[in-house]
C-alpha atoms as a PDB file:
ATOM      1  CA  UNK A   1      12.270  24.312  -1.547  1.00  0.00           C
ATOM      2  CA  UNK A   2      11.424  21.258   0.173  1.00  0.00           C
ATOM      3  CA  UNK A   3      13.000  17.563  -0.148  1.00  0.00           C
ATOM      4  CA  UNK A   4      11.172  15.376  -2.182  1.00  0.00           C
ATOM      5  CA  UNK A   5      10.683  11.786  -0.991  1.00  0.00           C
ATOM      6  CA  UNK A   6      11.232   9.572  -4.355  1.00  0.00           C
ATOM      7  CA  UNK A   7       9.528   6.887  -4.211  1.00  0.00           C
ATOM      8  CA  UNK A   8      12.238   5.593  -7.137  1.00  0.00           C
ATOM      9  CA  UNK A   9      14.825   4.993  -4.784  1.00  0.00           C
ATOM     10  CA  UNK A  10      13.068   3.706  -1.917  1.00  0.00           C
ATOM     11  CA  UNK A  11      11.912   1.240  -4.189  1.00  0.00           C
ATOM     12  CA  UNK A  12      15.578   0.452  -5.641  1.00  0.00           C
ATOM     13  CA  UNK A  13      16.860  -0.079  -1.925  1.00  0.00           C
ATOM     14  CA  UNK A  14      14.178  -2.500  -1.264  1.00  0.00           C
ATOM     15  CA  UNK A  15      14.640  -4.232  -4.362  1.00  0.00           C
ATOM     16  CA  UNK A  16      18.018  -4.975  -3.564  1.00  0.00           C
ATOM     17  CA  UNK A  17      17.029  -6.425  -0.443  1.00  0.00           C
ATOM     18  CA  UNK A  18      14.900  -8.473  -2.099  1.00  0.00           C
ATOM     19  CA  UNK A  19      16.525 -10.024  -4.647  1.00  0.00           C
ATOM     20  CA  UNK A  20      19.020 -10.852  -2.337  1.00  0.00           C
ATOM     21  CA  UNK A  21      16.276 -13.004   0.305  1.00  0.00           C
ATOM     22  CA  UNK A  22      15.469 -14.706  -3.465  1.00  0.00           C
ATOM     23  CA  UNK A  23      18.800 -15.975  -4.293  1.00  0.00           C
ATOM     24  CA  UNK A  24      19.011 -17.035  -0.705  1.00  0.00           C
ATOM     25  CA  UNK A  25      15.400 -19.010  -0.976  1.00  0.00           C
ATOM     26  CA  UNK A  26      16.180 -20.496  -4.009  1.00  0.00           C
ATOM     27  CA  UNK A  27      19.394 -21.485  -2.885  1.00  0.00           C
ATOM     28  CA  UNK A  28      17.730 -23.640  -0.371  1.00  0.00           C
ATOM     29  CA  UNK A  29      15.260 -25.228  -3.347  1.00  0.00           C
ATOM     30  CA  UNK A  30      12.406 -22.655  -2.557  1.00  0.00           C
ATOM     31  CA  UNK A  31      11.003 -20.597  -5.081  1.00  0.00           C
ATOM     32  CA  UNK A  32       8.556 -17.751  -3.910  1.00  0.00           C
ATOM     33  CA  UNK A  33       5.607 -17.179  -5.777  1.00  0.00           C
ATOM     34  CA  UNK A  34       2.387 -14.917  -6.026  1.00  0.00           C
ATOM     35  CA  UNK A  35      -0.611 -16.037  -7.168  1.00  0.00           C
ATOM     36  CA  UNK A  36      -3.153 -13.626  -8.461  1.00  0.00           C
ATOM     37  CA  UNK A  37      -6.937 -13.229  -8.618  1.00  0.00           C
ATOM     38  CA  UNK A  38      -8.685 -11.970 -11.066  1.00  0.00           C
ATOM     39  CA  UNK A  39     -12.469 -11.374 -11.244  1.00  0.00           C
ATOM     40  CA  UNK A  40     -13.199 -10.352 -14.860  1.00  0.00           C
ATOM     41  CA  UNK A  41     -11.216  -7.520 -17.303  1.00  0.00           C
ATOM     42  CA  UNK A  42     -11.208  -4.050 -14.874  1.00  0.00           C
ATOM     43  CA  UNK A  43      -8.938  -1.795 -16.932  1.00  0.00           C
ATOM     44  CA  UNK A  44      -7.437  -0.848 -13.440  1.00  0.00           C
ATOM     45  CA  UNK A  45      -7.037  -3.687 -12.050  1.00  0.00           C
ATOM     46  CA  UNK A  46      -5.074  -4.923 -15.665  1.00  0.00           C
ATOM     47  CA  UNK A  47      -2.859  -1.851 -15.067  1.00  0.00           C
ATOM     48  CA  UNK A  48      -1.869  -2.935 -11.655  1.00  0.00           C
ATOM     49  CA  UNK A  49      -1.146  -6.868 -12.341  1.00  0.00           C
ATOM     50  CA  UNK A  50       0.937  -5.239 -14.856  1.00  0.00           C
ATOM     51  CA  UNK A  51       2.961  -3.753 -12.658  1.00  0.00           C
ATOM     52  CA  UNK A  52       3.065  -6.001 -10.081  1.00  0.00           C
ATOM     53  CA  UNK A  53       4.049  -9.261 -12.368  1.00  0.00           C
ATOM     54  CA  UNK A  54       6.628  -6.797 -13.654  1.00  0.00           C
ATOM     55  CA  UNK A  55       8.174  -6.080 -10.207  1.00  0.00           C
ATOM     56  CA  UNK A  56       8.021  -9.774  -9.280  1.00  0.00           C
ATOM     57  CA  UNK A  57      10.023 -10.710 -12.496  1.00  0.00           C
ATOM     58  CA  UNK A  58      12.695  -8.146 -11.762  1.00  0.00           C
ATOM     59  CA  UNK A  59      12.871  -9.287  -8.209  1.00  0.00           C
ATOM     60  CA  UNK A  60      12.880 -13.262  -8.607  1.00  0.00           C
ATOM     61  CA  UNK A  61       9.036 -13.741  -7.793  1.00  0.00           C
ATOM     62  CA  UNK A  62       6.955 -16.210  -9.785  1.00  0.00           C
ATOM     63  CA  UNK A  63       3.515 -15.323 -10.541  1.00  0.00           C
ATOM     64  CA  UNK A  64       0.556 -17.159 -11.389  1.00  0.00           C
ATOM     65  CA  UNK A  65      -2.663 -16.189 -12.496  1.00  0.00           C
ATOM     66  CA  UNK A  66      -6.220 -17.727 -11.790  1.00  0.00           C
ATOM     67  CA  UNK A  67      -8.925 -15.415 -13.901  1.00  0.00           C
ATOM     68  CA  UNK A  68     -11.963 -15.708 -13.664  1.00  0.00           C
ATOM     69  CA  UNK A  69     -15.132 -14.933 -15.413  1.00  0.00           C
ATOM     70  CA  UNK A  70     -16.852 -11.893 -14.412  1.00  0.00           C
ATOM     71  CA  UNK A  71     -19.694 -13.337 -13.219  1.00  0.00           C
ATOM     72  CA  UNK A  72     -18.098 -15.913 -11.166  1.00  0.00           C
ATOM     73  CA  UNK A  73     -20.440 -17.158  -8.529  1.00  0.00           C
ATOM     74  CA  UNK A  74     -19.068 -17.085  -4.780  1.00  0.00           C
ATOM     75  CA  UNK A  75     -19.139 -20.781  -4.759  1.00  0.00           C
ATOM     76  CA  UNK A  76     -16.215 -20.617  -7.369  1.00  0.00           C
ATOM     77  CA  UNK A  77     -14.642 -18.282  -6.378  1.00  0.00           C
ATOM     78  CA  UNK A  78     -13.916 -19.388  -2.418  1.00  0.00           C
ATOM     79  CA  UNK A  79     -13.736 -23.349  -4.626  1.00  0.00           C
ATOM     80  CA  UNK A  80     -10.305 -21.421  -6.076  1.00  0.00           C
ATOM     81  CA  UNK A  81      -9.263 -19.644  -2.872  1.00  0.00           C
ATOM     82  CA  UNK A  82      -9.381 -23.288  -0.946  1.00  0.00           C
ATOM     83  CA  UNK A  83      -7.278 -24.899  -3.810  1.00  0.00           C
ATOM     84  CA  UNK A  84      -4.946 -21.555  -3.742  1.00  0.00           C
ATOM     85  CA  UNK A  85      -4.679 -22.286   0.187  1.00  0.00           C
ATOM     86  CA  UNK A  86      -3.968 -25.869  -0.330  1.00  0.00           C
ATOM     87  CA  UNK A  87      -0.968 -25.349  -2.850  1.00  0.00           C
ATOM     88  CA  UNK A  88       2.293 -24.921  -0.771  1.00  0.00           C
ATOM     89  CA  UNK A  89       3.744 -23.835  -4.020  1.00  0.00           C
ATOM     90  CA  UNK A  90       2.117 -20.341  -3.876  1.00  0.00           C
ATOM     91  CA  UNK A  91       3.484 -17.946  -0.872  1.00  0.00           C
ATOM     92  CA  UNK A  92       1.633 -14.954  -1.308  1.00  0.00           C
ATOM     93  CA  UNK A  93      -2.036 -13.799  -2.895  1.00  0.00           C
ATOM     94  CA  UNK A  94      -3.287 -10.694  -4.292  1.00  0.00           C
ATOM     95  CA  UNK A  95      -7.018 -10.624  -4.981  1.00  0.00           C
ATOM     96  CA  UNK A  96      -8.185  -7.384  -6.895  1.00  0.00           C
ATOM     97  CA  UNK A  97     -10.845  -5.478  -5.341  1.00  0.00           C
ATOM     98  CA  UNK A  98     -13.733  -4.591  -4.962  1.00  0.00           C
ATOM     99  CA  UNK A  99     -14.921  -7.755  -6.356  1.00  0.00           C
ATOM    100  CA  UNK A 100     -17.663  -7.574  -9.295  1.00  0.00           C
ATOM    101  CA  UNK A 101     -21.301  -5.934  -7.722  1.00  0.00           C
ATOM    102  CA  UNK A 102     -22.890  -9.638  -7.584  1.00  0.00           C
ATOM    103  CA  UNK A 103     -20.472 -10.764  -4.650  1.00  0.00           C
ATOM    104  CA  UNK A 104     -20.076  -7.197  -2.756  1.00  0.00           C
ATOM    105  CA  UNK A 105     -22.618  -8.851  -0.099  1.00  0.00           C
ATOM    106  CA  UNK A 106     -20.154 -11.796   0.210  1.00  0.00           C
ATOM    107  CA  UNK A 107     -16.631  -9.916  -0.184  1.00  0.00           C
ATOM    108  CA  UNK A 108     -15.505 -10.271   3.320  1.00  0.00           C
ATOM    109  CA  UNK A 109     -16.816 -14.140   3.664  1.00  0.00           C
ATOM    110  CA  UNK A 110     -14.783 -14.282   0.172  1.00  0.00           C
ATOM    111  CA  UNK A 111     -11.825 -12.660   1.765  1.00  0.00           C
ATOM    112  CA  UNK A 112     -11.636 -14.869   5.086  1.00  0.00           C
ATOM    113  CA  UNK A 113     -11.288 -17.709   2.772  1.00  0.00           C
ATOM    114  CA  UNK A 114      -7.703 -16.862   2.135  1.00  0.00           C
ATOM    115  CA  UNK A 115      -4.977 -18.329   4.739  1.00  0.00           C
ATOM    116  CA  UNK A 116      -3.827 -15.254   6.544  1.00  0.00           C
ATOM    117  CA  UNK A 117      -0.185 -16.317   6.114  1.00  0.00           C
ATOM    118  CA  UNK A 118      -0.194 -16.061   2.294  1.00  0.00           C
ATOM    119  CA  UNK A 119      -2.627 -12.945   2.686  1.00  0.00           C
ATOM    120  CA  UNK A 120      -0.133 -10.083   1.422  1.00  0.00           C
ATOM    121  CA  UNK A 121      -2.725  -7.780   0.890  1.00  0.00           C
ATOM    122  CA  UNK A 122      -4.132  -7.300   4.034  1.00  0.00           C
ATOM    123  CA  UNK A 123      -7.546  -8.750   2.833  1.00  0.00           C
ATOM    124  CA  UNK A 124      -8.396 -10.990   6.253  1.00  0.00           C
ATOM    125  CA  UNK A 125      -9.653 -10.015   9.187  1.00  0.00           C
ATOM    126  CA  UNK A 126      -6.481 -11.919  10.841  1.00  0.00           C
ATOM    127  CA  UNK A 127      -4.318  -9.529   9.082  1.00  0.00           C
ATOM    128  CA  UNK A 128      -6.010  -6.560  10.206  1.00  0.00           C
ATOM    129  CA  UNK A 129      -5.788  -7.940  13.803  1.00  0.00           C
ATOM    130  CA  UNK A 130      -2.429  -7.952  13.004  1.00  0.00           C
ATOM    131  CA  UNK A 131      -1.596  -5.240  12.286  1.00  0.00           C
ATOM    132  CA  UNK A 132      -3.736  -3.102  15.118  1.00  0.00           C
ATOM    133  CA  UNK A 133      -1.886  -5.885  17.809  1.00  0.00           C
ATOM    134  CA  UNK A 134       1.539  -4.667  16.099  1.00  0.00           C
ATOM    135  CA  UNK A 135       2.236  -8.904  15.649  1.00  0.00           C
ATOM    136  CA  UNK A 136       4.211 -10.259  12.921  1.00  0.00           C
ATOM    137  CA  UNK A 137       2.507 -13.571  13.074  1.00  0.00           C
ATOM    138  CA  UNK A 138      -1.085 -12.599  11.803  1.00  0.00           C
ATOM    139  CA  UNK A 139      -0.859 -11.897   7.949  1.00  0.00           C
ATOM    140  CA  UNK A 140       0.414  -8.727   6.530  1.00  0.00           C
ATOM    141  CA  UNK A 141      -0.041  -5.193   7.142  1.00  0.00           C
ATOM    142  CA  UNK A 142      -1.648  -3.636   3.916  1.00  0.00           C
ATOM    143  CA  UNK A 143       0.700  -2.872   1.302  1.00  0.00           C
ATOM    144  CA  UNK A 144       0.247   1.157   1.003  1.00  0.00           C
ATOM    145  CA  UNK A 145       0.580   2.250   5.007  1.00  0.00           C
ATOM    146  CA  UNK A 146       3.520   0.055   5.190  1.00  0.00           C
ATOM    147  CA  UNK A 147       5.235   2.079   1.685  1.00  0.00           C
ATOM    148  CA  UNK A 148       4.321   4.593   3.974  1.00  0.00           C
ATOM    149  CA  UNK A 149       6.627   3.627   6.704  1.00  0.00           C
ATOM    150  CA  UNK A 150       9.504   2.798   4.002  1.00  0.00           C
ATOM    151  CA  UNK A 151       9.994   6.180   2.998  1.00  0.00           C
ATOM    152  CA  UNK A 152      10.301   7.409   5.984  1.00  0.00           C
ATOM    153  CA  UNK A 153      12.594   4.762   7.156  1.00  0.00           C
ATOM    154  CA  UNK A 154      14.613   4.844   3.664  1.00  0.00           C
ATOM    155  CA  UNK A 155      15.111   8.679   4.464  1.00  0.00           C
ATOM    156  CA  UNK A 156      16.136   8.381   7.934  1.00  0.00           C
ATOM    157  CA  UNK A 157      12.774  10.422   9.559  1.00  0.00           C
ATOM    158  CA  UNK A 158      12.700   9.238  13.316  1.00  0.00           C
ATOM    159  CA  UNK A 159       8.683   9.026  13.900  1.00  0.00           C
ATOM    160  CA  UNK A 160       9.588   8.616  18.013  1.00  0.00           C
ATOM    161  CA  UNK A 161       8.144  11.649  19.898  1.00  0.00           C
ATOM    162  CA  UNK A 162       6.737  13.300  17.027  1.00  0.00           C
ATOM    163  CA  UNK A 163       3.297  14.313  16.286  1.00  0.00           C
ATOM    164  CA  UNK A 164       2.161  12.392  13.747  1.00  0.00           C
ATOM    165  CA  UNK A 165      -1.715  13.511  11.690  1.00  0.00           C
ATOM    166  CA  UNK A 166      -3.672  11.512   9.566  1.00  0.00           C
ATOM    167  CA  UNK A 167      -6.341  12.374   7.259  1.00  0.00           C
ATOM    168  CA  UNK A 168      -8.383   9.569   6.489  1.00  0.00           C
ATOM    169  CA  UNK A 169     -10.047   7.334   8.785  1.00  0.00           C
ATOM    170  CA  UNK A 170      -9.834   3.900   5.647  1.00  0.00           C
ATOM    171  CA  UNK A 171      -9.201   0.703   6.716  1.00  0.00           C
ATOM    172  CA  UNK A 172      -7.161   0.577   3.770  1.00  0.00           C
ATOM    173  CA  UNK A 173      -4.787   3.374   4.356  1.00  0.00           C
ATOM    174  CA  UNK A 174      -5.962   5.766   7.175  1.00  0.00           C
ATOM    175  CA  UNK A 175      -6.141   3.409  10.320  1.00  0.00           C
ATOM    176  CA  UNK A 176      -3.458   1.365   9.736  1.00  0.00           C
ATOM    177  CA  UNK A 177      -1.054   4.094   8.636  1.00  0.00           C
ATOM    178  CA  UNK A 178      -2.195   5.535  12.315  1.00  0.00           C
ATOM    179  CA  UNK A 179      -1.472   1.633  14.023  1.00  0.00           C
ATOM    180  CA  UNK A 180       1.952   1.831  12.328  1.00  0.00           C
ATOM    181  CA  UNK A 181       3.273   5.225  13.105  1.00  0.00           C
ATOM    182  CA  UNK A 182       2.351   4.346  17.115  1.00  0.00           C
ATOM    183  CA  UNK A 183       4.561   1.459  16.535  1.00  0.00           C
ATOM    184  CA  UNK A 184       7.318   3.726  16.016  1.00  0.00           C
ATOM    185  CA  UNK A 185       6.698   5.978  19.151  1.00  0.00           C
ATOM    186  CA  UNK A 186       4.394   8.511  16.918  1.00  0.00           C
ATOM    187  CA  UNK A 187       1.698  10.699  18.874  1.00  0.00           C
ATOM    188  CA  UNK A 188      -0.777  10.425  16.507  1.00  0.00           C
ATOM    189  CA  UNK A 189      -4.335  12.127  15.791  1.00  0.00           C
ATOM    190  CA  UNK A 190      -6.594  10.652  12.862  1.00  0.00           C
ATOM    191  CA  UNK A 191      -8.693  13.570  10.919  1.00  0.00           C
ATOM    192  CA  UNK A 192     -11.695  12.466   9.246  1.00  0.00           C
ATOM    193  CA  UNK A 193     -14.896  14.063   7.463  1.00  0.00           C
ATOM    194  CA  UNK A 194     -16.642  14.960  10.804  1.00  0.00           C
ATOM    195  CA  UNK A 195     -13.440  16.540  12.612  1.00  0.00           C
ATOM    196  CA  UNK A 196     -13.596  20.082  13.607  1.00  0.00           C
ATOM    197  CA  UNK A 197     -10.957  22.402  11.887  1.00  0.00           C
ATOM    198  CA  UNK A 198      -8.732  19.957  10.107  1.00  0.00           C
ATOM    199  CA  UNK A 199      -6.487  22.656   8.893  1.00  0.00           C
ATOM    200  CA  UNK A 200      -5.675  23.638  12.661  1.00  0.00           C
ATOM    201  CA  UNK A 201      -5.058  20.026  13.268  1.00  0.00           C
ATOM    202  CA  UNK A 202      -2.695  19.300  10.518  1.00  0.00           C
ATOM    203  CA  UNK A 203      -0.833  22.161  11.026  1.00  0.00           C
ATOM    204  CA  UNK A 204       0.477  20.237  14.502  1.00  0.00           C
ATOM    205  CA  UNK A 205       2.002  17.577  12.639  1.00  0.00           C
ATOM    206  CA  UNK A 206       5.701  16.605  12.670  1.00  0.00           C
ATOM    207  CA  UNK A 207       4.437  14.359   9.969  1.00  0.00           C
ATOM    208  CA  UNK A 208       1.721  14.607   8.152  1.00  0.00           C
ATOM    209  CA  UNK A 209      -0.115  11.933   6.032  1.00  0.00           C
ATOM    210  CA  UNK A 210      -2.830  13.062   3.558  1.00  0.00           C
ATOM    211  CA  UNK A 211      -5.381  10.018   2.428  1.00  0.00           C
ATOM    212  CA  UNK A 212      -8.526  11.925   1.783  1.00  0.00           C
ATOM    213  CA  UNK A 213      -8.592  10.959  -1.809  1.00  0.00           C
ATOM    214  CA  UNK A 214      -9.824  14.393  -2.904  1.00  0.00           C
ATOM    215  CA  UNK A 215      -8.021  16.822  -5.032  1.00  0.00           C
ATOM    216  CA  UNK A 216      -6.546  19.923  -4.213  1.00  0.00           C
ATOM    217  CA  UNK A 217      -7.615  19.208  -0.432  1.00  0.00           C
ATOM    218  CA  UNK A 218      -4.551  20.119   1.500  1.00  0.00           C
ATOM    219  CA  UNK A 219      -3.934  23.507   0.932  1.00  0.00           C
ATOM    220  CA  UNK A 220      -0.943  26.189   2.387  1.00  0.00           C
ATOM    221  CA  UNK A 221      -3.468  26.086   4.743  1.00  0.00           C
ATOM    222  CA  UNK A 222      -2.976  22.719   6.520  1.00  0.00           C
ATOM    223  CA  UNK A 223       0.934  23.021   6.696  1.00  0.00           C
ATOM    224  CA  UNK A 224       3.854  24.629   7.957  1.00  0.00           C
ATOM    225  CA  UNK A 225       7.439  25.163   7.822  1.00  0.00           C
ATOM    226  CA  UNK A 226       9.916  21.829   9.053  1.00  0.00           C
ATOM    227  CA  UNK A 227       6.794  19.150   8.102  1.00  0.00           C
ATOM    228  CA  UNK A 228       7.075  15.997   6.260  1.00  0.00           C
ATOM    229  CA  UNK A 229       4.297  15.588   4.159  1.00  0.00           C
ATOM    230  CA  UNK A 230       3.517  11.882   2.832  1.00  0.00           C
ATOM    231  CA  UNK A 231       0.360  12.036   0.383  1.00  0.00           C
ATOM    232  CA  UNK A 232      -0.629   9.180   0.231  1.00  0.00           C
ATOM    233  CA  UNK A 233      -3.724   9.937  -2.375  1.00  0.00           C
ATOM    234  CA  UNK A 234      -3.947   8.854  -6.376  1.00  0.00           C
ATOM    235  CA  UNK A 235      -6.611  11.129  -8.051  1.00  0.00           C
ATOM    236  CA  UNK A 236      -7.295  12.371 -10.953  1.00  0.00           C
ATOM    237  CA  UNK A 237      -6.809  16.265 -12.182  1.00  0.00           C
ATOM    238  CA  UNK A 238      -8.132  17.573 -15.167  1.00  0.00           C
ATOM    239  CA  UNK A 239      -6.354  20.327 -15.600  1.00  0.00           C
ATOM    240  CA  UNK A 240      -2.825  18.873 -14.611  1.00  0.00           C
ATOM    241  CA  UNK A 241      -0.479  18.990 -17.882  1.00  0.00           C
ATOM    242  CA  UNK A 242       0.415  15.465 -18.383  1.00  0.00           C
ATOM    243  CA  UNK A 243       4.485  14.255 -19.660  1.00  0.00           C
ATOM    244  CA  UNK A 244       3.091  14.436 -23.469  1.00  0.00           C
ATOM    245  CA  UNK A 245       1.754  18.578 -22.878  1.00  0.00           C
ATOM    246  CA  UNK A 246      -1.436  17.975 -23.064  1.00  0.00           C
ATOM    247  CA  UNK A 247      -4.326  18.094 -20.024  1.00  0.00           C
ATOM    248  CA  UNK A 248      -5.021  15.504 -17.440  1.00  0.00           C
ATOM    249  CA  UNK A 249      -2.977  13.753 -15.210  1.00  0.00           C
ATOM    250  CA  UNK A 250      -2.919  12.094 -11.701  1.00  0.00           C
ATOM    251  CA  UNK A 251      -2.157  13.995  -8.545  1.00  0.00           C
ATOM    252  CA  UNK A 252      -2.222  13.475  -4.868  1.00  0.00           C
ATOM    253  CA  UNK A 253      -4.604  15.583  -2.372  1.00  0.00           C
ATOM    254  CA  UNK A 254      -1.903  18.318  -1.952  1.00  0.00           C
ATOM    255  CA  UNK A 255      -1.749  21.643  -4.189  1.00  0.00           C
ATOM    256  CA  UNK A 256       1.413  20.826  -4.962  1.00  0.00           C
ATOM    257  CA  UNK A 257       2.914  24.118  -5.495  1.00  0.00           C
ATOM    258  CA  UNK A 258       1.232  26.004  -2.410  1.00  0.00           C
ATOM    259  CA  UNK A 259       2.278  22.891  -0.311  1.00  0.00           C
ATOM    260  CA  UNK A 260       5.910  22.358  -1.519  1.00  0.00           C
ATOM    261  CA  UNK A 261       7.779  25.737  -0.641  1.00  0.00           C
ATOM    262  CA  UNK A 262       6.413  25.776   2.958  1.00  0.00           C
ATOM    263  CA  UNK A 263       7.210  22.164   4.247  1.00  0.00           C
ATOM    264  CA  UNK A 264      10.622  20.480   4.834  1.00  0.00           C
ATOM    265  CA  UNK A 265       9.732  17.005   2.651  1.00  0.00           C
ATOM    266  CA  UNK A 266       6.989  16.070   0.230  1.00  0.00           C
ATOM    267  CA  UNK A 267       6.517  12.889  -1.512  1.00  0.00           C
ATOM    268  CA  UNK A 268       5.630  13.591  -4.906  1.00  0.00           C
ATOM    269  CA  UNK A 269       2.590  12.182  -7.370  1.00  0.00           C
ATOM    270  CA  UNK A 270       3.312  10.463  -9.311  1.00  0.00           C
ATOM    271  CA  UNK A 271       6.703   9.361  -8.001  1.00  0.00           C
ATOM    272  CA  UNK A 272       6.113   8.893  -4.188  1.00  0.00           C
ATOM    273  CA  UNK A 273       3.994   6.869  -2.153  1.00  0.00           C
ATOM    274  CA  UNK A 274       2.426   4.613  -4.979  1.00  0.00           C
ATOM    275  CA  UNK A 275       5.539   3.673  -6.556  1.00  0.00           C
ATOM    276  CA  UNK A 276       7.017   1.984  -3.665  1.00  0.00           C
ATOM    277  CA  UNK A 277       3.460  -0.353  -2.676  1.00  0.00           C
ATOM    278  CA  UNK A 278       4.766  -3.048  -5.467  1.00  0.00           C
ATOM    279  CA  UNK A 279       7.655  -3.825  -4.391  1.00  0.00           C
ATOM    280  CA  UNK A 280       6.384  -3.904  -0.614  1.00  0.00           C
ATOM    281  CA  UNK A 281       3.431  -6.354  -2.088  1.00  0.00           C
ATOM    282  CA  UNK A 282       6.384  -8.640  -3.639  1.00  0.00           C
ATOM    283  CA  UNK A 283       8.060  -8.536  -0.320  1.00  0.00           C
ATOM    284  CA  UNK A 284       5.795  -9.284   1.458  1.00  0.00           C
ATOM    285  CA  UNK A 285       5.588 -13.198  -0.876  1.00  0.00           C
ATOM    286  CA  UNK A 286       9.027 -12.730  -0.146  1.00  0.00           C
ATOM    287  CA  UNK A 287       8.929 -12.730   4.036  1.00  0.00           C
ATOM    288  CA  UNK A 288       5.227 -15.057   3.376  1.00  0.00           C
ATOM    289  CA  UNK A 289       8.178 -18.199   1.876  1.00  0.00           C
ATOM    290  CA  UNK A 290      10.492 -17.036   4.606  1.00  0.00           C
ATOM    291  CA  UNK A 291       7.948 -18.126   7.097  1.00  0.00           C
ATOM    292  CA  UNK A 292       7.006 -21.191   5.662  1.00  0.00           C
ATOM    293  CA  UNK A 293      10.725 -22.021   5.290  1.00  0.00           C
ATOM    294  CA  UNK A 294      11.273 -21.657   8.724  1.00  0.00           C
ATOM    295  CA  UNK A 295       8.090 -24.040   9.635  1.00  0.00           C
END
């Protein structure tokens, strides 16, 4: 039976952390705060500002939201960004994406409107620079690659030497999870849609990270005994029996129970990787007034 990686007390540890860096900001008259944009009503994007303004609250974060009509024109939009920018009261910004269809041709012009130093999302293409230079000074690495590296630092899992695989090839998840496990000495191969035998690759991981985003796609057949398995992945299954008994439920990319008796360590979903990107986010307003304190 392998080791599950909960994301529940990764998350607790960092919390601690955190709440400590706020009492010690405060203490000093600064008060770090998110601000958050909002294009419109997504039901997803609702769920997620939920969570987030709820892990901000518990950790000593303010939060302030700017939303927006739907059909905000791009004019407005980078109007509020600028203002946002100017405001040395807010630290960190989360902007949900993908913005409505109207501005999809203007989404990275929108995005490069935000001062990488309160860009916690990894939205700029400073950021990104960032993190594919492995510098601290350029933004913030995106939220879910750097949960990533959490667990396996909460849990002790030495990346140096190791073979590392990735499946995905995103600039959300996939490239940057490959930037970050180089920075910790990883030998790392990135597995996309046009790679040849992914199963034979994956099963030459030390440490494996699954962000295909499709269901059921790592199989028995892409692992092997003494692996650490990180899906990454938040789909949706059917035929999953939820916590009320009934049928549908979210799942990552691995079958679960073919996956979990071979390898040494599996992050669960729900429960693993997803769980921890909040309180990284908040952190990351946390380290954004650290810097500006230290101007």
């Amino acid at each position: 039976m392998a080791k599950l990686l909960l994301g529940k007390e990764v998350t607790a540890a960092l919390n601690a952390k955190l709440q400590a860096k706020v009492a010690e900001l405060k203490a000093k008259g600064i008060a770090p705060k998110l601000g958050i944009i909002r294009c419109g009503e997504n039901p997803s994007d609702l769920s997620y500002e939920k969570g987030a303004t709820a892990r901000a609250e518990l950790i000593g974060v303010e939060v302030q939201k700017f939303l927006l009509p739907e059909d905000v024109t791009k004019e407005a939009l980078i109007d509020q960004i600028k203002a946002i920018n100017a405001d040395p009261s807010i630290h960190g910004v989360l902007m949900f994406r993908p913005l409505p269809k109207h501005l999809k041709a203007d989404q990275d012009e929108i995005c490069n409107a935000l001062d990488p130093a309160k860009d916690v999302d990894c939205m700029t293409d400073l950021s990104n620079a960032g993190v594919f230079e492995g510098r601290k000074d350029l933004g913030f690495p995106p939220c879910t690659p750097q949960a990533c590296m959490e667990i396996l630092d909460y849990y002790g899992i030495d990346c140096k030497g190791k073979k590392a695989v990735v499946i995905g090839r995103s600039l959300v998840v996939g490239k940057p999870a490959a930037m970050m496990l180089m920075g910790k000495n990883a030998t790392v191969t990135v597995c996309h849609t046009r790679t040849v035998d992914v199963p034979a690759e994956a099963r030459q991981a030390d440490i494996l990270v699954s962000s295909a985003g499709v269901l059921k796609s790592l199989t028995k057949d892409y692992v092997k005994p003494g692996q650490i398995v990180i899906d990454v992945s938040i789909n949706w299954d059917p035929e999953k029996v939820n916590s009320k008994g009934g049928k549908g439920a979210i799942a990552g990319d691995a079958v679960f129970e073919e996956v979990e008796p071979i390898v040494e360590a599996i992050t669960p979903v729900p429960g693993g990787v997803g769980s921890v990107t909040t309180s990284v986010l908040i952190g990351h307003v946390v380290e954004a007034a650290e810097r500006q304190a230290a101007k």
